[in-house]
PDB file of N, CA and C in Angstrom:
ATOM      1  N   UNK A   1      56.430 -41.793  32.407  1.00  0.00           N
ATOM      2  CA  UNK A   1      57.071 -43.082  32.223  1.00  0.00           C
ATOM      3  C   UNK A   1      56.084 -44.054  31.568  1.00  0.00           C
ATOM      4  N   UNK A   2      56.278 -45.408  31.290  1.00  0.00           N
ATOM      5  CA  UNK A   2      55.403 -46.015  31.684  1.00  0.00           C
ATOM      6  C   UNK A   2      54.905 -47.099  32.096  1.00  0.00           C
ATOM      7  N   UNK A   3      53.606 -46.678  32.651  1.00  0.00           N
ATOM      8  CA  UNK A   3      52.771 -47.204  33.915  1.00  0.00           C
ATOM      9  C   UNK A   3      52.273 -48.676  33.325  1.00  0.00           C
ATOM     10  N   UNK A   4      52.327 -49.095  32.262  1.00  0.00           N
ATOM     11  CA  UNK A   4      51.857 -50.404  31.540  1.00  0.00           C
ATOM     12  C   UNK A   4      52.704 -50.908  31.593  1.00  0.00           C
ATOM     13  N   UNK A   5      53.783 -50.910  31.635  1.00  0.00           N
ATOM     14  CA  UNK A   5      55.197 -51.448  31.283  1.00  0.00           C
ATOM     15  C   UNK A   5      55.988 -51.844  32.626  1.00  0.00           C
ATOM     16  N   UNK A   6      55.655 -51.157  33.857  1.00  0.00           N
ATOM     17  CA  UNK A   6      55.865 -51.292  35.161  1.00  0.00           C
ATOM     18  C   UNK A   6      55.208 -52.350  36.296  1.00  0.00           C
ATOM     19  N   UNK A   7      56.046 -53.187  36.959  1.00  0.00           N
ATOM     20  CA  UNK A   7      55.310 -54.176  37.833  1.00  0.00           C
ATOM     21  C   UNK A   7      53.930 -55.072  37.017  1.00  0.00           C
ATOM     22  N   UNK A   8      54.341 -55.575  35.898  1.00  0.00           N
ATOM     23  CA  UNK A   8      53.642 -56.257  34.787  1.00  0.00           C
ATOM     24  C   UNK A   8      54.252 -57.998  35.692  1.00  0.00           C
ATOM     25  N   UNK A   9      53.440 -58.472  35.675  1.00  0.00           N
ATOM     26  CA  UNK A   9      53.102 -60.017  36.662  1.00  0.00           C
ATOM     27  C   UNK A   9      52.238 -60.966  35.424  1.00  0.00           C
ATOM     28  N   UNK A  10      53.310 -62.231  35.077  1.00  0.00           N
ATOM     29  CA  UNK A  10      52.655 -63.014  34.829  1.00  0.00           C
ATOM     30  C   UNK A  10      52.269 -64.628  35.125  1.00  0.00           C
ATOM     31  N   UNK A  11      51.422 -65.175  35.236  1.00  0.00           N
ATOM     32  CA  UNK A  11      51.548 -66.675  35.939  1.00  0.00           C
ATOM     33  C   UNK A  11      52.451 -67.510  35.550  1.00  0.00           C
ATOM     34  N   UNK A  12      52.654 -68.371  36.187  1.00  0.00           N
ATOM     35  CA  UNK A  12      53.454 -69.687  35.159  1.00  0.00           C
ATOM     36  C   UNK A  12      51.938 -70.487  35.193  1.00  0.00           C
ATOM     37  N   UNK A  13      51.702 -70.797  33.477  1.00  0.00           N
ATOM     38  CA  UNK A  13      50.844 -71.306  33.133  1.00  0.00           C
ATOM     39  C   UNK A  13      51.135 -72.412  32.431  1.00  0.00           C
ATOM     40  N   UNK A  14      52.285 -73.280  32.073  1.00  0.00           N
ATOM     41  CA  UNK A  14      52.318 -73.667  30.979  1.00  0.00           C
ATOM     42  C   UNK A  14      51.888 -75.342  31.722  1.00  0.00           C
ATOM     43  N   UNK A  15      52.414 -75.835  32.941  1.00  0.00           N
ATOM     44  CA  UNK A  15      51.853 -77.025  33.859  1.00  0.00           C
ATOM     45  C   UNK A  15      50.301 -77.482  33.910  1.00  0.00           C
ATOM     46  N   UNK A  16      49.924 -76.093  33.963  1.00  0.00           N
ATOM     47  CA  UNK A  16      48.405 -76.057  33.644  1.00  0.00           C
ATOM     48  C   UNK A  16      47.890 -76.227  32.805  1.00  0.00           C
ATOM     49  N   UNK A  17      48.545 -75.574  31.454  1.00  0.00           N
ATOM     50  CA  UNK A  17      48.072 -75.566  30.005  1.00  0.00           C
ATOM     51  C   UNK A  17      48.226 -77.121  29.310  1.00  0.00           C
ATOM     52  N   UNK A  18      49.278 -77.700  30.782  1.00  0.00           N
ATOM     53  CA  UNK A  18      49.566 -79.292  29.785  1.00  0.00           C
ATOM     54  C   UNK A  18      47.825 -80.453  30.398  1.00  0.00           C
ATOM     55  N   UNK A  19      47.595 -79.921  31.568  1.00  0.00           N
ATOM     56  CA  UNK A  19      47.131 -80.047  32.444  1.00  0.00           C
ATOM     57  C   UNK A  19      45.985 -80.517  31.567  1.00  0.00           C
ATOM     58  N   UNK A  20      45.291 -78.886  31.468  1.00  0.00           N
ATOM     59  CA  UNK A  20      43.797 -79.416  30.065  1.00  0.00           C
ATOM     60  C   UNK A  20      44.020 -79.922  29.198  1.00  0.00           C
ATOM     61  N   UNK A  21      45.459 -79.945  28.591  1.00  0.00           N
ATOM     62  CA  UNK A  21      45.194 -80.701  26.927  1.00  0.00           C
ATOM     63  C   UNK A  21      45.068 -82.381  27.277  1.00  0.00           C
ATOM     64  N   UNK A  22      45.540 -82.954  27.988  1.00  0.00           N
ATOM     65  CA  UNK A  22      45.220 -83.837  28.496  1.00  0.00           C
ATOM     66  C   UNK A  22      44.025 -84.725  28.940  1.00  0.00           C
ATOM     67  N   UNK A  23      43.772 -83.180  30.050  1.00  0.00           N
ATOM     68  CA  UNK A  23      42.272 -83.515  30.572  1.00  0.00           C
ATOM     69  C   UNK A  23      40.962 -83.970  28.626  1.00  0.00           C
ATOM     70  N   UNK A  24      41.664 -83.028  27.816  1.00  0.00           N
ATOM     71  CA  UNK A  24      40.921 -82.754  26.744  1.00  0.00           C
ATOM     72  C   UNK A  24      41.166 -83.530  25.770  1.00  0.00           C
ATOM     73  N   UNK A  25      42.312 -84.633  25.403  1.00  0.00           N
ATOM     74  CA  UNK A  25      42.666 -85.551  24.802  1.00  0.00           C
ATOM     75  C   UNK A  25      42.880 -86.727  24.959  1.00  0.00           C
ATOM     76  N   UNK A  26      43.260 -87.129  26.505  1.00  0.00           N
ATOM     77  CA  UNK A  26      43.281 -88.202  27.381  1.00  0.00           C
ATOM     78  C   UNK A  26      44.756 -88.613  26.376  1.00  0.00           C
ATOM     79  N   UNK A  27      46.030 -87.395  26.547  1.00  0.00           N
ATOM     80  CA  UNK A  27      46.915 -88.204  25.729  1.00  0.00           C
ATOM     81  C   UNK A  27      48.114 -88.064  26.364  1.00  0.00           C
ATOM     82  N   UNK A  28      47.746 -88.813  27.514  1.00  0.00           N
ATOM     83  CA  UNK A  28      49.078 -88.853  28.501  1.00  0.00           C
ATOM     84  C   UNK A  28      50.486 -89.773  28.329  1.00  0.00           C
ATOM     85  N   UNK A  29      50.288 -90.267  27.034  1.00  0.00           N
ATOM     86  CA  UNK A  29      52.067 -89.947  26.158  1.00  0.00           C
ATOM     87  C   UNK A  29      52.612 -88.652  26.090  1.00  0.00           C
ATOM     88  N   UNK A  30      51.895 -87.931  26.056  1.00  0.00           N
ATOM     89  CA  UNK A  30      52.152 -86.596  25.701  1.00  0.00           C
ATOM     90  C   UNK A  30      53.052 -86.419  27.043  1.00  0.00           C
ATOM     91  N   UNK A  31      52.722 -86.578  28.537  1.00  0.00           N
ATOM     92  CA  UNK A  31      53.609 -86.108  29.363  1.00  0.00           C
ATOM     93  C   UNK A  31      54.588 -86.779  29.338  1.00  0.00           C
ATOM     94  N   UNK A  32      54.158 -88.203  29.679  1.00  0.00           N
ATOM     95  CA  UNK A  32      55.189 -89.494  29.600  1.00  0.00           C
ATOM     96  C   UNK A  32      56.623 -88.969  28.601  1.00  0.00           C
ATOM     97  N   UNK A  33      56.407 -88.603  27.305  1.00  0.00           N
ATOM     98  CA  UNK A  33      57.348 -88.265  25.856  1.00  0.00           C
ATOM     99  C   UNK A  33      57.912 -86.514  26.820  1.00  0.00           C
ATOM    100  N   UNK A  34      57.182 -85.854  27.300  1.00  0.00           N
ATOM    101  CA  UNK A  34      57.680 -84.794  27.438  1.00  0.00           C
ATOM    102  C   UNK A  34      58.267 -84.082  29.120  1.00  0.00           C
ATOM    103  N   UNK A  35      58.457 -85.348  30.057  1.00  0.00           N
ATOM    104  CA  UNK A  35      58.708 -84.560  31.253  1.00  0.00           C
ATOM    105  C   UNK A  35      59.823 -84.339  31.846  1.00  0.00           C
ATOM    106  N   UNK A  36      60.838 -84.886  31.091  1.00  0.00           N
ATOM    107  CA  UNK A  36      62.173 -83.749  31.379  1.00  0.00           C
ATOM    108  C   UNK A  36      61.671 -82.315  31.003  1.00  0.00           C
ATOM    109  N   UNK A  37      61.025 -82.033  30.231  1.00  0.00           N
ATOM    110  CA  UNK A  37      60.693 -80.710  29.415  1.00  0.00           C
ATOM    111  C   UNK A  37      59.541 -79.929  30.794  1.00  0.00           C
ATOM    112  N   UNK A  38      58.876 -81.290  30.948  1.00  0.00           N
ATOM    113  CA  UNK A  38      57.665 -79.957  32.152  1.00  0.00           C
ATOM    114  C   UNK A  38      58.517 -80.150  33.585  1.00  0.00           C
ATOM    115  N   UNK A  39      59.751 -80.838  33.550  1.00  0.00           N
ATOM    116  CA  UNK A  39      60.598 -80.676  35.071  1.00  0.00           C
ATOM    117  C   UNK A  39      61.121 -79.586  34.882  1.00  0.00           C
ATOM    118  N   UNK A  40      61.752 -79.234  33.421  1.00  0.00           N
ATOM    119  CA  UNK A  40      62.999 -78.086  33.524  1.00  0.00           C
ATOM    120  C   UNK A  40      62.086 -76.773  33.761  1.00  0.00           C
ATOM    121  N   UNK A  41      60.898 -76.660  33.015  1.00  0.00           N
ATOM    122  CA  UNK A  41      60.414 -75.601  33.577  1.00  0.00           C
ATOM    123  C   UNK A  41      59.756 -75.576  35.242  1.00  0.00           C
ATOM    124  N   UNK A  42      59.033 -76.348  35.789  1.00  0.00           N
ATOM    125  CA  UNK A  42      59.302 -76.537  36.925  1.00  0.00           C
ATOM    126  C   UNK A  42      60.127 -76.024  37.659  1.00  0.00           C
ATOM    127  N   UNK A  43      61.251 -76.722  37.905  1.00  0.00           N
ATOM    128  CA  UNK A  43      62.634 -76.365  38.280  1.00  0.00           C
ATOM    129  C   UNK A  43      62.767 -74.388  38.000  1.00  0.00           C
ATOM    130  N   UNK A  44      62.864 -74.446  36.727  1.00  0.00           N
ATOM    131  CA  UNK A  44      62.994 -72.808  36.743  1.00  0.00           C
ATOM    132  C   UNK A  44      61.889 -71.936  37.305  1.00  0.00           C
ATOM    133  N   UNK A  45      61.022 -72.188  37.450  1.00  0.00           N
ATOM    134  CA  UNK A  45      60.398 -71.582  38.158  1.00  0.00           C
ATOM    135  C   UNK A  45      60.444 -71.509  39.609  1.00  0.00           C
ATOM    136  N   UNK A  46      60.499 -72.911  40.436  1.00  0.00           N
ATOM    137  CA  UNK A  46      61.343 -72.869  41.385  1.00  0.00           C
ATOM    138  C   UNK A  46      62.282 -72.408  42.200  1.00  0.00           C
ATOM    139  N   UNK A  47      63.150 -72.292  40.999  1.00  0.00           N
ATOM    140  CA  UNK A  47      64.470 -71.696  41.794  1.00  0.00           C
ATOM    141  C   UNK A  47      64.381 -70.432  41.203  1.00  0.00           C
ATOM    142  N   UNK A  48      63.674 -69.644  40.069  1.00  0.00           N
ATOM    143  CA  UNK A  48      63.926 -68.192  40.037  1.00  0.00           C
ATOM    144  C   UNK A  48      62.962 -67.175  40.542  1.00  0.00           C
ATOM    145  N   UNK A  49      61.582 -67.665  40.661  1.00  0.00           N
ATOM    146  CA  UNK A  49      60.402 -67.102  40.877  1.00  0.00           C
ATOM    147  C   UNK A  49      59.276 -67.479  41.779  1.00  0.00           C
ATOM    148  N   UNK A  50      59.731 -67.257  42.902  1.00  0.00           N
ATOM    149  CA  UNK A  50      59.169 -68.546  44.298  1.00  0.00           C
ATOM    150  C   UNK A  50      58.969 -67.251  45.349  1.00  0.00           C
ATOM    151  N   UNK A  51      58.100 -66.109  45.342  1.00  0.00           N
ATOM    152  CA  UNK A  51      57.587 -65.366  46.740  1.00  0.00           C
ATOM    153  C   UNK A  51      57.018 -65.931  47.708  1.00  0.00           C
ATOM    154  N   UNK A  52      57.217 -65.475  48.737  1.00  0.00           N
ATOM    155  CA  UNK A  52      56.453 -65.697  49.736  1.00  0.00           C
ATOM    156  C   UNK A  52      55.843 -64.622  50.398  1.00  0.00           C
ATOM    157  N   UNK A  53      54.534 -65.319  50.527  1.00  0.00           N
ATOM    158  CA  UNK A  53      53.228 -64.292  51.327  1.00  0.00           C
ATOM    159  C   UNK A  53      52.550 -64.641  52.856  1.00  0.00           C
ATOM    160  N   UNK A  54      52.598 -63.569  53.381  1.00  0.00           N
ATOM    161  CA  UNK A  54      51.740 -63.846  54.859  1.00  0.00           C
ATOM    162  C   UNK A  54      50.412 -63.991  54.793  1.00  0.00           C
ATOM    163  N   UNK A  55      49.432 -65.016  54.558  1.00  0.00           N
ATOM    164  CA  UNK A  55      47.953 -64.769  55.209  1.00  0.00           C
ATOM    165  C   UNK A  55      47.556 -64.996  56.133  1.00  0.00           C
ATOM    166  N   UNK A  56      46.726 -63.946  56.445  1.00  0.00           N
ATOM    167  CA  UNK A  56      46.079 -64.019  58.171  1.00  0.00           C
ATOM    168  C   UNK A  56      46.650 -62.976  58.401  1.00  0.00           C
ATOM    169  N   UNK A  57      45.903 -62.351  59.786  1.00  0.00           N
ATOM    170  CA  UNK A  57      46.192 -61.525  60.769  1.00  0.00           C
ATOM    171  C   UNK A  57      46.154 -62.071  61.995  1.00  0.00           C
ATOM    172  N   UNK A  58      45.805 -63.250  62.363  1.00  0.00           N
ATOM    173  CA  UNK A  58      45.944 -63.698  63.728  1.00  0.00           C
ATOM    174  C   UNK A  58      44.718 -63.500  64.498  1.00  0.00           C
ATOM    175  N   UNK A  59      43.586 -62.424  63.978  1.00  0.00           N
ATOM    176  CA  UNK A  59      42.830 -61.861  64.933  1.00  0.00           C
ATOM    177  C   UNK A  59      41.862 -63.060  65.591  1.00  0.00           C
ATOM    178  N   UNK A  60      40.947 -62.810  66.200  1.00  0.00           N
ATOM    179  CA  UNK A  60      40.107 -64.139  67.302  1.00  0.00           C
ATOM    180  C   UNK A  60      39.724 -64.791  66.363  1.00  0.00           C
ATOM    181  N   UNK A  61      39.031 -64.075  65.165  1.00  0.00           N
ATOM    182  CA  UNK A  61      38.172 -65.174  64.219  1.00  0.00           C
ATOM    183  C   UNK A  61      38.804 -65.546  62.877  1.00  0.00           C
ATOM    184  N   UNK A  62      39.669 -65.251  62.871  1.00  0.00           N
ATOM    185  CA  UNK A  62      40.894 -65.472  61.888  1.00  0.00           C
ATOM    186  C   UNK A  62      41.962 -66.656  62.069  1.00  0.00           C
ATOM    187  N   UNK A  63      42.242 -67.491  61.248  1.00  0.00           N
ATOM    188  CA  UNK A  63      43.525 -68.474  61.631  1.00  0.00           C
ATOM    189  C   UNK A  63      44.879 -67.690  61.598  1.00  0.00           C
ATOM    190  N   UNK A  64      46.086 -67.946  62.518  1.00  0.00           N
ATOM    191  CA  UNK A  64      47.159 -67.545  62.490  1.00  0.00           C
ATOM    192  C   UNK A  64      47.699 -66.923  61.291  1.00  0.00           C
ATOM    193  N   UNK A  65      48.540 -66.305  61.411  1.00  0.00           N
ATOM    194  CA  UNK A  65      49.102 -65.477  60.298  1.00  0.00           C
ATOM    195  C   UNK A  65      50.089 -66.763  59.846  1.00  0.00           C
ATOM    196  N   UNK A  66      49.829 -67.414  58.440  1.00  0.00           N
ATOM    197  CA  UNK A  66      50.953 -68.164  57.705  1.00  0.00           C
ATOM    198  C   UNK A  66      51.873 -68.211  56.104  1.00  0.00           C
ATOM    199  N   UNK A  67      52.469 -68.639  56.013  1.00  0.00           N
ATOM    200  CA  UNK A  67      53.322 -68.322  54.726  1.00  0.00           C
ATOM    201  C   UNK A  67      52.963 -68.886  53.768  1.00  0.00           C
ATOM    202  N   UNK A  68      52.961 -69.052  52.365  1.00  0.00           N
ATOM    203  CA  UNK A  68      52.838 -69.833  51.751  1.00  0.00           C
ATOM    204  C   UNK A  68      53.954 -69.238  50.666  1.00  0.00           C
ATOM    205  N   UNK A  69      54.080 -70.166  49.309  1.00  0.00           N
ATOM    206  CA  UNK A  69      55.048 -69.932  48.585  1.00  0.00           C
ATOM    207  C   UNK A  69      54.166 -69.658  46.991  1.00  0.00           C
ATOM    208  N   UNK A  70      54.611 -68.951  46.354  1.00  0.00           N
ATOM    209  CA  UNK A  70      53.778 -68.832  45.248  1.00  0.00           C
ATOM    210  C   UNK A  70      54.838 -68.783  44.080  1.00  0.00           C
ATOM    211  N   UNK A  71      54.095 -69.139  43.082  1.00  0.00           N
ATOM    212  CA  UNK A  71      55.500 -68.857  41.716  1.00  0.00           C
ATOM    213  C   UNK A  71      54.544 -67.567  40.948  1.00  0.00           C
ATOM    214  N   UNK A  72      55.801 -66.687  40.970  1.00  0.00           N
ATOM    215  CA  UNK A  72      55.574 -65.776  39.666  1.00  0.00           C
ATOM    216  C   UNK A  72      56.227 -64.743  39.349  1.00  0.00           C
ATOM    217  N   UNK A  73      56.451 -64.334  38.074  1.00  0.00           N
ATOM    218  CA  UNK A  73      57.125 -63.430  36.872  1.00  0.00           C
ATOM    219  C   UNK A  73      56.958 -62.004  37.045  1.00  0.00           C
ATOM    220  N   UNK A  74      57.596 -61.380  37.241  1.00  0.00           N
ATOM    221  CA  UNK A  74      57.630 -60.227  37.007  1.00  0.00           C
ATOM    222  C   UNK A  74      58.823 -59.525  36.565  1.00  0.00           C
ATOM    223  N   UNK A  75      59.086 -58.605  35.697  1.00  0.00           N
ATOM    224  CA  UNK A  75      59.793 -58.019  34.860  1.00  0.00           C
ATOM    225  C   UNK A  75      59.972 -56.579  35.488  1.00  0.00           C
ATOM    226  N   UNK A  76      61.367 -56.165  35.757  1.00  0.00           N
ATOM    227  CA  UNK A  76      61.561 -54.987  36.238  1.00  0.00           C
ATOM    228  C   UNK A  76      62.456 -54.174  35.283  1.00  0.00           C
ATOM    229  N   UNK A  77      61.912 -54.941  33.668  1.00  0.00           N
ATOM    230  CA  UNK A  77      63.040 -53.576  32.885  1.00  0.00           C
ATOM    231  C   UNK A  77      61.984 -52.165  32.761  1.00  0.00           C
ATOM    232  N   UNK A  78      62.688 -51.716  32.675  1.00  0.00           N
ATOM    233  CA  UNK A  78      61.640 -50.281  31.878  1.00  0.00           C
ATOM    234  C   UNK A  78      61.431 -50.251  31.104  1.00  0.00           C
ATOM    235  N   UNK A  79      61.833 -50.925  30.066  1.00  0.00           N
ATOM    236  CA  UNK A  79      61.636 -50.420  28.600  1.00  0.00           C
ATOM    237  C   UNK A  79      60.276 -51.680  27.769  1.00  0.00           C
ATOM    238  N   UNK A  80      60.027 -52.222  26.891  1.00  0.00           N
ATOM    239  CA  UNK A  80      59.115 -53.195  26.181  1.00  0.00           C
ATOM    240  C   UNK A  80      59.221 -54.089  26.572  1.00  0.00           C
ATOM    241  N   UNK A  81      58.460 -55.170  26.913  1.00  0.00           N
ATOM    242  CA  UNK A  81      58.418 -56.446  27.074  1.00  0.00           C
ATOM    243  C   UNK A  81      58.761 -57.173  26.239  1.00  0.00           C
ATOM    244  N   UNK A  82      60.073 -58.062  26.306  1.00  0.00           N
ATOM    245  CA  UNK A  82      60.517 -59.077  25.146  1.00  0.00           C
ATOM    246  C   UNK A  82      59.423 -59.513  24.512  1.00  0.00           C
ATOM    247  N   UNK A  83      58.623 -59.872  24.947  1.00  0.00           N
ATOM    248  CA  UNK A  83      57.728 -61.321  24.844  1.00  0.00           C
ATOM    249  C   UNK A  83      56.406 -59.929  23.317  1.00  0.00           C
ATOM    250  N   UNK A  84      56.913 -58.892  23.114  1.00  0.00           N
ATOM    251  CA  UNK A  84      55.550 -57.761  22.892  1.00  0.00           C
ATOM    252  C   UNK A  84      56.495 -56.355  22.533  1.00  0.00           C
ATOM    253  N   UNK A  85      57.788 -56.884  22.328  1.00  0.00           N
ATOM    254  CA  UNK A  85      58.417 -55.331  22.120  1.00  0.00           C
ATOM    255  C   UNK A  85      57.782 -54.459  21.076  1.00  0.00           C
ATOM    256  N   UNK A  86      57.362 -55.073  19.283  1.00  0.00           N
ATOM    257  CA  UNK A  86      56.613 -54.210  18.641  1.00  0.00           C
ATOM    258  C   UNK A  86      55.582 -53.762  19.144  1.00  0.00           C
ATOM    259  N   UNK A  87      54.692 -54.307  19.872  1.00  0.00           N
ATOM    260  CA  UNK A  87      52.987 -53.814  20.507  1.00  0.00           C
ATOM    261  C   UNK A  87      53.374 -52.510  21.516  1.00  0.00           C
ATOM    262  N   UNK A  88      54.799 -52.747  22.358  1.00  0.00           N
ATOM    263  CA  UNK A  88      54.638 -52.018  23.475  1.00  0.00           C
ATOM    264  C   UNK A  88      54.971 -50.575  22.734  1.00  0.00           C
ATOM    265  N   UNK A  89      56.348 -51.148  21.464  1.00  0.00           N
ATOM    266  CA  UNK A  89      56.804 -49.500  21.038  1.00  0.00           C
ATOM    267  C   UNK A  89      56.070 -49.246  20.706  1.00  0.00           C
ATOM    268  N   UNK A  90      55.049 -49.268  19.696  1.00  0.00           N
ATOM    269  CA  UNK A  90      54.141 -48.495  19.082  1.00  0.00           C
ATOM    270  C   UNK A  90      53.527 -48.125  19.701  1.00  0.00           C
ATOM    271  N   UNK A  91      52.925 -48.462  21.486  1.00  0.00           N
ATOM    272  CA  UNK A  91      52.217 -47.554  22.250  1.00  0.00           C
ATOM    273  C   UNK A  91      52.883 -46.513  22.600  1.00  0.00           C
ATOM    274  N   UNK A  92      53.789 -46.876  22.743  1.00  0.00           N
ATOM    275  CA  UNK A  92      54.476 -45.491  23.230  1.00  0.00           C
ATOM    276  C   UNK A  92      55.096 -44.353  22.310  1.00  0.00           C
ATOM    277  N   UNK A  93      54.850 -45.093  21.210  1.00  0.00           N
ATOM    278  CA  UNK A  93      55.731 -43.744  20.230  1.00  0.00           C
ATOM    279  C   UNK A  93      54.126 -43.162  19.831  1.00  0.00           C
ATOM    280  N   UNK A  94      52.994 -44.300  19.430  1.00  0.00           N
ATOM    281  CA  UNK A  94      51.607 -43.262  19.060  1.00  0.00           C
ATOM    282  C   UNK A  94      50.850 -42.247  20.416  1.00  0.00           C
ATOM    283  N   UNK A  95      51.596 -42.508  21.565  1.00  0.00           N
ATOM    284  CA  UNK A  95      50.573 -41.843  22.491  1.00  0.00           C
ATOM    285  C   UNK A  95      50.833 -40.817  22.800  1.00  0.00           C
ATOM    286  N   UNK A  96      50.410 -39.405  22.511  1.00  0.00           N
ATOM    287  CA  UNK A  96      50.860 -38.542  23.077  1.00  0.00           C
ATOM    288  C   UNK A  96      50.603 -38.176  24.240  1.00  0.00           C
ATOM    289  N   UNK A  97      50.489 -38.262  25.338  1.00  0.00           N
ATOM    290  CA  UNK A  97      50.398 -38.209  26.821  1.00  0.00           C
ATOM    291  C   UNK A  97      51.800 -39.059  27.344  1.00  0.00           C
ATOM    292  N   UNK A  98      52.356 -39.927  26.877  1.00  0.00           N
ATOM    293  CA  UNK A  98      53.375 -40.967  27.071  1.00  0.00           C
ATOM    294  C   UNK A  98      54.684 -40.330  26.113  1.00  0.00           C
ATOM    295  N   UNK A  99      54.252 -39.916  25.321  1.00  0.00           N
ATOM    296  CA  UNK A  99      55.673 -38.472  23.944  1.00  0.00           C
ATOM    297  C   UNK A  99      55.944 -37.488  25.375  1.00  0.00           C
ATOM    298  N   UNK A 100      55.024 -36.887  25.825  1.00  0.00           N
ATOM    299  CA  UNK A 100      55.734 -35.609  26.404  1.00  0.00           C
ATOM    300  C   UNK A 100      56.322 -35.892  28.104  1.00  0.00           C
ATOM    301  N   UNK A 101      55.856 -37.085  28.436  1.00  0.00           N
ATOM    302  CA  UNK A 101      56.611 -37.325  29.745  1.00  0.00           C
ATOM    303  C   UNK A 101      58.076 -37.782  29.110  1.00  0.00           C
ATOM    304  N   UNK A 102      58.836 -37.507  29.952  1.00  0.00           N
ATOM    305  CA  UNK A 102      60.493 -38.455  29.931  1.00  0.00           C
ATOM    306  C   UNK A 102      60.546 -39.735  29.983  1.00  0.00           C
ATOM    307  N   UNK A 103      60.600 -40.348  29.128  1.00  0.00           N
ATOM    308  CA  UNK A 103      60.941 -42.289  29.350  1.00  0.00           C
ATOM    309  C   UNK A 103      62.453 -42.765  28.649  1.00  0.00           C
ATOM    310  N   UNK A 104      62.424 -43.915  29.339  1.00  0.00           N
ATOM    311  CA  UNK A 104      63.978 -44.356  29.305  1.00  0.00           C
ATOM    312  C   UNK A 104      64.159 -44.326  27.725  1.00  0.00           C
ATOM    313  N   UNK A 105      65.110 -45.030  27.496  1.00  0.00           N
ATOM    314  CA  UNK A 105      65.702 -45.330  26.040  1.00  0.00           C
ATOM    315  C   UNK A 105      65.094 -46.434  25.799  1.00  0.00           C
ATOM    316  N   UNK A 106      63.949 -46.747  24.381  1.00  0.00           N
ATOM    317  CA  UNK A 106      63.908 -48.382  23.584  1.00  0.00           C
ATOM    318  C   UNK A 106      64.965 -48.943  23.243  1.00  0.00           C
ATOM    319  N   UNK A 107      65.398 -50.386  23.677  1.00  0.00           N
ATOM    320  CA  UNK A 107      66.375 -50.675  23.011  1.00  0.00           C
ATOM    321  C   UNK A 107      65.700 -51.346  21.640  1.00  0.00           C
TER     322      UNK A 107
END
């Protein structure tokens, strides 16, 4: 199958990315002009990509076991990554170790 193409996780970075240009331009029109735009992604991330994780074990020297919420992407097609479909086919059609196993259909 393949194993590159499977349980592939990516951050939401783009809050961040507005984050430094800022820090790096001091041009906070830039959010002011653009934050319906950094809410909607917000928001989608929010409501589509929001896990939750246990840390801790509780043990004596450990704090309680608690939840927290995290945002992030992951893709459960089988086949190329939208975002990379030429990069991914061509790995898979040049590799021969990845030719002789069975993999789904490219669309």
């Amino acid at each position: 199958m393949f194993p590159s193409l499977y349980f592939r996780s990516q951050p939401p970075l783009f809050i961040q990315m507005v984050d430094e240009y800022v820090k790096a331009t001091n041009d906070f029109s830039f959010v002011r002009d653009n934050m319906e735009y950094l809410m909607t992604e917000f928001n989608y991330w929010l409501q589509h990509h929001m896990v939750t994780v246990v840390v801790g074990r509780g043990g004596s020297h450990e704090r309680s076991p608690h939840k927290l919420r995290l945002a992030r992407f992951n893709c459960e097609d089988a086949g190329p990554r939208p975002e990379s479909y030429f990069e991914d086919y061509e790995v898979t059609n040049t590799n021969s170790t990845l030719r002789k196993n069975k993999r789904p259909k490219l669309r």
